[in-house]
N, C-alpha and C. Protein backbone atom coordinates (compact mmCIF):
# COMPACT_ATOMS: atom_id res chain seq x y z
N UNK A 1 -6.43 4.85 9.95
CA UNK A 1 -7.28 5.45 8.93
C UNK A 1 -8.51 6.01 9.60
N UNK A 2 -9.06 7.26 9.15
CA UNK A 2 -9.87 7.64 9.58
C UNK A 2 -11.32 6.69 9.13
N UNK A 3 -12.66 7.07 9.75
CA UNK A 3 -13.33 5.70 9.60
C UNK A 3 -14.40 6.67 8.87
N UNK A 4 -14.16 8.31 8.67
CA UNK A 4 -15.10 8.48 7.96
C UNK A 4 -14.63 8.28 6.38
N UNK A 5 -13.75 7.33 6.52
CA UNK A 5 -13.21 7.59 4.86
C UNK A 5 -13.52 5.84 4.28
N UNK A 6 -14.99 5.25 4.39
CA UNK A 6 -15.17 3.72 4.16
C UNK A 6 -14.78 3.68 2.44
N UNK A 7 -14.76 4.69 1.98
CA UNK A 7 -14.72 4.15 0.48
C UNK A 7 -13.20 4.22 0.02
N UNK A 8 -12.59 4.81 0.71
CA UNK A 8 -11.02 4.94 0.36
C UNK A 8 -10.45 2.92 1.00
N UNK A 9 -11.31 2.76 2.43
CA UNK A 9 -10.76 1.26 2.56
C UNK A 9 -11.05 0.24 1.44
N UNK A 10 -12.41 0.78 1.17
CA UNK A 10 -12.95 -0.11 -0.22
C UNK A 10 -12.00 0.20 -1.52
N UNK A 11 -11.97 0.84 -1.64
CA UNK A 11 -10.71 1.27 -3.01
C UNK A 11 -9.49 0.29 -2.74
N UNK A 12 -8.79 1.06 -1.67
CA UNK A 12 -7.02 0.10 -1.31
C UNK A 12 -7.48 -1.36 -1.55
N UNK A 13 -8.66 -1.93 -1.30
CA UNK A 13 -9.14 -3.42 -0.88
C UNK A 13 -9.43 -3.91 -2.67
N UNK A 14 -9.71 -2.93 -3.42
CA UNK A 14 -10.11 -3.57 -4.73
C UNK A 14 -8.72 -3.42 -5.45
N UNK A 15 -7.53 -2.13 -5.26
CA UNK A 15 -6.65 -1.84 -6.16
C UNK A 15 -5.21 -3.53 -5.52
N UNK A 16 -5.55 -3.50 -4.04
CA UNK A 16 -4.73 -4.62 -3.83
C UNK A 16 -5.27 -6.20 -4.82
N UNK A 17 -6.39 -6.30 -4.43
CA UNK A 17 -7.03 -7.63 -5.44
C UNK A 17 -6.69 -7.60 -6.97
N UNK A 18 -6.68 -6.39 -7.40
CA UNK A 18 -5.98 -6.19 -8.66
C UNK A 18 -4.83 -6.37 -9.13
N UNK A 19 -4.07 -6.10 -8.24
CA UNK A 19 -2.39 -6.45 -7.82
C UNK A 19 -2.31 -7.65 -7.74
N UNK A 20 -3.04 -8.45 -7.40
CA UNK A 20 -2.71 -9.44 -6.96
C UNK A 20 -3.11 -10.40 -7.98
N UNK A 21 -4.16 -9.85 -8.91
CA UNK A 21 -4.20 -10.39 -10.04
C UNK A 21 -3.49 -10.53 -11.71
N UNK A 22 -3.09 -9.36 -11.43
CA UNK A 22 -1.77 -9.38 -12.32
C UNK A 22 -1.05 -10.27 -12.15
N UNK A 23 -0.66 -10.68 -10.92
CA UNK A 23 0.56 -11.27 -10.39
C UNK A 23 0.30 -12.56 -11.00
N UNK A 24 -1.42 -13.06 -10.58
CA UNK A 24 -1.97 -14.46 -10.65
C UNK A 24 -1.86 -14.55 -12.15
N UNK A 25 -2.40 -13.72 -12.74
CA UNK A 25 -2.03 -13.96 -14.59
C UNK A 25 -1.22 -13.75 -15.02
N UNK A 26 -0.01 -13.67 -14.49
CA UNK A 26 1.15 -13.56 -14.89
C UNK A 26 1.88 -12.54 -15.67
N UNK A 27 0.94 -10.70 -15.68
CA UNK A 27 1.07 -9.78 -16.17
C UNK A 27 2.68 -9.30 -15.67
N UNK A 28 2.74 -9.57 -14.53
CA UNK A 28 3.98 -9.02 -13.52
C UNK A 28 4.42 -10.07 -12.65
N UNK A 29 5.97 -10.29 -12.50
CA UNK A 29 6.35 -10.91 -11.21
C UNK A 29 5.89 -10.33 -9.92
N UNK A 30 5.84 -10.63 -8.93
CA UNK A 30 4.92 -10.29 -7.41
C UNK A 30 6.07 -9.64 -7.30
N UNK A 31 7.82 -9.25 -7.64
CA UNK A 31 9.33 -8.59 -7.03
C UNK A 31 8.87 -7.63 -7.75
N UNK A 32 8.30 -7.96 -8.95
CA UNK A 32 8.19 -6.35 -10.08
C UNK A 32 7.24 -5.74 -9.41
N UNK A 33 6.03 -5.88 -9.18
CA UNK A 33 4.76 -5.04 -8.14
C UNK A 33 5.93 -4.62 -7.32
N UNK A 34 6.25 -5.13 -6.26
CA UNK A 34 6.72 -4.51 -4.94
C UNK A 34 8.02 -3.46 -5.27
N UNK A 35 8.98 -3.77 -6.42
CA UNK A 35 9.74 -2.83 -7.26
C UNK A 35 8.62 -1.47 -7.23
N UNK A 36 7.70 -1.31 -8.20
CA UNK A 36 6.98 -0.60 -8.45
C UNK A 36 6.54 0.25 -7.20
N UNK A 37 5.31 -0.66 -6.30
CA UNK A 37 5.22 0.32 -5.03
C UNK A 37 6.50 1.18 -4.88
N UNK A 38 7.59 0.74 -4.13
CA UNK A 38 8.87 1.11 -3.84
C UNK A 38 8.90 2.26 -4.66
N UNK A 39 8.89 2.49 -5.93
CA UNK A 39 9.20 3.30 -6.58
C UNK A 39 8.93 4.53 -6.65
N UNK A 40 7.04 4.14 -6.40
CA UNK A 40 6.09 5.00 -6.29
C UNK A 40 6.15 5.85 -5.26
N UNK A 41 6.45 4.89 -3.49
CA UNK A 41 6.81 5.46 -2.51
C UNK A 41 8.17 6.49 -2.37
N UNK A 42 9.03 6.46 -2.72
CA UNK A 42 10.18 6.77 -2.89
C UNK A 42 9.67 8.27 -4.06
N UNK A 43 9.23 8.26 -4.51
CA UNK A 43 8.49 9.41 -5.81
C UNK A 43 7.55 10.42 -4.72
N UNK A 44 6.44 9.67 -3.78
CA UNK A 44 5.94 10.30 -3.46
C UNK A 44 6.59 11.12 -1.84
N UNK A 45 7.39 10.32 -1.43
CA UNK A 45 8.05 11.04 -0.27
C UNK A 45 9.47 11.71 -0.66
N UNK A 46 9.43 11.80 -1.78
CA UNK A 46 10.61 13.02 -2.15
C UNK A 46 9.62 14.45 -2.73
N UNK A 47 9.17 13.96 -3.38
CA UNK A 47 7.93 15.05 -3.58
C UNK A 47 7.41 15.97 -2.54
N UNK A 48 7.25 15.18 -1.53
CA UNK A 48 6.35 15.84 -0.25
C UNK A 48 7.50 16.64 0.11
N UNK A 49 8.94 16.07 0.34
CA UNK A 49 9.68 16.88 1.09
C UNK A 49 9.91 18.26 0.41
N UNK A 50 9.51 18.62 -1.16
CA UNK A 50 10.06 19.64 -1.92
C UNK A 50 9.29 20.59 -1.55
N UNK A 51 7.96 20.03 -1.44
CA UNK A 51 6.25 21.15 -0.86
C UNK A 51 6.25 21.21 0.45
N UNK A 52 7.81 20.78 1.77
CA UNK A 52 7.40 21.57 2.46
C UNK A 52 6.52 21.09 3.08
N UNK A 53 6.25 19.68 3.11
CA UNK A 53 5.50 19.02 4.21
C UNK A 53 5.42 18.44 5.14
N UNK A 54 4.59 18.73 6.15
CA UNK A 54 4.80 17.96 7.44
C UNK A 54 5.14 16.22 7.19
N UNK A 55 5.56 15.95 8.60
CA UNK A 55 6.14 14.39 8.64
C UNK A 55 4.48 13.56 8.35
N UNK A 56 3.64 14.08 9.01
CA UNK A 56 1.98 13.41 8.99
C UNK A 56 1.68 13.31 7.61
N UNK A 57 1.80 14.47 6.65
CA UNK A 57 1.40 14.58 5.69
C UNK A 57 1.95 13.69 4.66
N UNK A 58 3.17 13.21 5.27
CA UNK A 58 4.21 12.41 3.99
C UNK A 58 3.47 10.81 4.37
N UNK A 59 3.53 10.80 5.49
CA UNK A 59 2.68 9.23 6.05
C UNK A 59 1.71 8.98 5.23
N UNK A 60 0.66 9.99 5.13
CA UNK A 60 -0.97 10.17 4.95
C UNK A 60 -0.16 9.75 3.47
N UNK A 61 0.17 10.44 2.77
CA UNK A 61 0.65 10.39 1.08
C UNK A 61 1.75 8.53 0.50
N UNK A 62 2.12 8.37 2.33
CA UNK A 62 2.90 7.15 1.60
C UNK A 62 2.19 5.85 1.80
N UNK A 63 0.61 5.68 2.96
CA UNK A 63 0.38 5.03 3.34
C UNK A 63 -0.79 4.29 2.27
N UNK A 64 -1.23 4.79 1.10
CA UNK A 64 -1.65 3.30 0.29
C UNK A 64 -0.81 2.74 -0.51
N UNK A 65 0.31 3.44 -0.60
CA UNK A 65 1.53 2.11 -1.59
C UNK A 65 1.61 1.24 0.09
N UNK A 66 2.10 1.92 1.66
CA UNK A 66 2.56 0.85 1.87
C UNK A 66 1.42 -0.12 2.06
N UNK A 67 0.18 -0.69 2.02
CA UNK A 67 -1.29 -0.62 2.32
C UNK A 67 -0.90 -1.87 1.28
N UNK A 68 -0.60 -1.30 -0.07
CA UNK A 68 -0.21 -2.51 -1.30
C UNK A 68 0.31 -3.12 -1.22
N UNK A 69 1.66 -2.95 -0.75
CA UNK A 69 2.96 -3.66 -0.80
C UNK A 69 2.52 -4.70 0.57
N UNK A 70 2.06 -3.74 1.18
CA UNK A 70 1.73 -5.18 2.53
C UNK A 70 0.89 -6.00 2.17
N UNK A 71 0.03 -5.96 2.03
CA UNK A 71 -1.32 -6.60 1.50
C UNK A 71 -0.04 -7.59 0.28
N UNK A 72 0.34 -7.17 -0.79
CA UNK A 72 0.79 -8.20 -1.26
C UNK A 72 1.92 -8.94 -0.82
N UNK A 73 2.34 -8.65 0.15
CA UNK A 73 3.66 -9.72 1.06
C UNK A 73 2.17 -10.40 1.79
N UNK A 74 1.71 -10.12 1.94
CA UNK A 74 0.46 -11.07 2.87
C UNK A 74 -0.06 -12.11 2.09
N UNK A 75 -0.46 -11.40 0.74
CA UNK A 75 -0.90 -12.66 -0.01
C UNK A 75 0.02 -13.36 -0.58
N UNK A 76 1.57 -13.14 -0.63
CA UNK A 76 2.87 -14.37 -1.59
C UNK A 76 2.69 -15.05 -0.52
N UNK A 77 2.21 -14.87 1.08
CA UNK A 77 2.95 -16.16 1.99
C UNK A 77 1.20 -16.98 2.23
N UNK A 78 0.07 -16.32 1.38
CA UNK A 78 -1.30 -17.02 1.82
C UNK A 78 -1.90 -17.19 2.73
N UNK A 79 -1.68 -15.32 3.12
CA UNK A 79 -1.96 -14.67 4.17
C UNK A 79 -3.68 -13.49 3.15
N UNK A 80 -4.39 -13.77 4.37
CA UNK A 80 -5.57 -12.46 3.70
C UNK A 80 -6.23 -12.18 4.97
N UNK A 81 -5.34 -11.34 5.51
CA UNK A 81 -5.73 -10.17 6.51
C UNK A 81 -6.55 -9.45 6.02
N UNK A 82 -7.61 -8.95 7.16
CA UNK A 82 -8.23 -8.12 7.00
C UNK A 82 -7.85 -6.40 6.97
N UNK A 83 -8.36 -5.51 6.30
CA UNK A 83 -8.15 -3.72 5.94
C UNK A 83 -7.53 -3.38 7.63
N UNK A 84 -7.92 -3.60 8.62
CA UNK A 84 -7.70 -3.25 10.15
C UNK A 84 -6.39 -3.83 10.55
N UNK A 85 -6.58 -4.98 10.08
CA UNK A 85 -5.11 -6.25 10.42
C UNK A 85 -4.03 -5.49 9.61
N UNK A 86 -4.02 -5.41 8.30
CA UNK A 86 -3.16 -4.57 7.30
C UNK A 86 -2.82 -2.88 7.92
N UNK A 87 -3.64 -2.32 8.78
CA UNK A 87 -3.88 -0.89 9.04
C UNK A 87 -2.69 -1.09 10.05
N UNK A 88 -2.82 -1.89 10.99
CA UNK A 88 -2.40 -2.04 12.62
C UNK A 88 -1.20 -2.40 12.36
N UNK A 89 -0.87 -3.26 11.16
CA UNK A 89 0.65 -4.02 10.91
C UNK A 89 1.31 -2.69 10.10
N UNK A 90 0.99 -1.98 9.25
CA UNK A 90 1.33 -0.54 9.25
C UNK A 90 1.89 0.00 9.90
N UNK A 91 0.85 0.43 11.04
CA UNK A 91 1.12 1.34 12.39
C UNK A 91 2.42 0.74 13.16
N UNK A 92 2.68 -0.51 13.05
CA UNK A 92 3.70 -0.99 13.88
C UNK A 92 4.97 -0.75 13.36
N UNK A 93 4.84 -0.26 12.00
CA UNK A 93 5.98 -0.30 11.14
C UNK A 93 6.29 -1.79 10.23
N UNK A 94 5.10 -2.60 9.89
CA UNK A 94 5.58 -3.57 9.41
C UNK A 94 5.35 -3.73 8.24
């Protein structure tokens, strides 16, 4: 992530806590969230491919669902990585 973008880390960091609160109040199963991301991802990288977009550009567009979905496999196992830790496990493909 670029580092001139601090409020976009602050965003992913509040929309994951949100996620994660659903989960805690029992709005959603934690399989239904990650259903959802999935869904979203899968929506937004078919999309990209119709406009003709670079491979970077589909990353840049898929990388706060996966940002969510990680962040919430981090928190079902009572894991709370930090935005960098979550960034880097990304980058690795994880």
């Amino acid at each position: 992530m670029n580092t001139a973008n601090p409020q976009l880390e602050g965003l992913y960091l509040a929309l994951s806590a949100l996620c994660d609160l659903l989960v805690e109040k029992g709005a959603v199963e934690r399989e239904e969230l990650h259903d959802a991301l999935q869904k979203a991802e899968r929506s937004a990288v078919a999309g990209s491919h119709v406009d003709g977009d670079t491979d970077s550009r589909r990353k840049a567009i898929a990388f706060p669902i996966h940002f969510l979905l990680h962040a919430s496999k981090c928190t079902a196992r009572g894991e709370v990585p930090s935005f960098h830790e979550l960034t880097r496990e990304i980058g690795r493909g994880g």
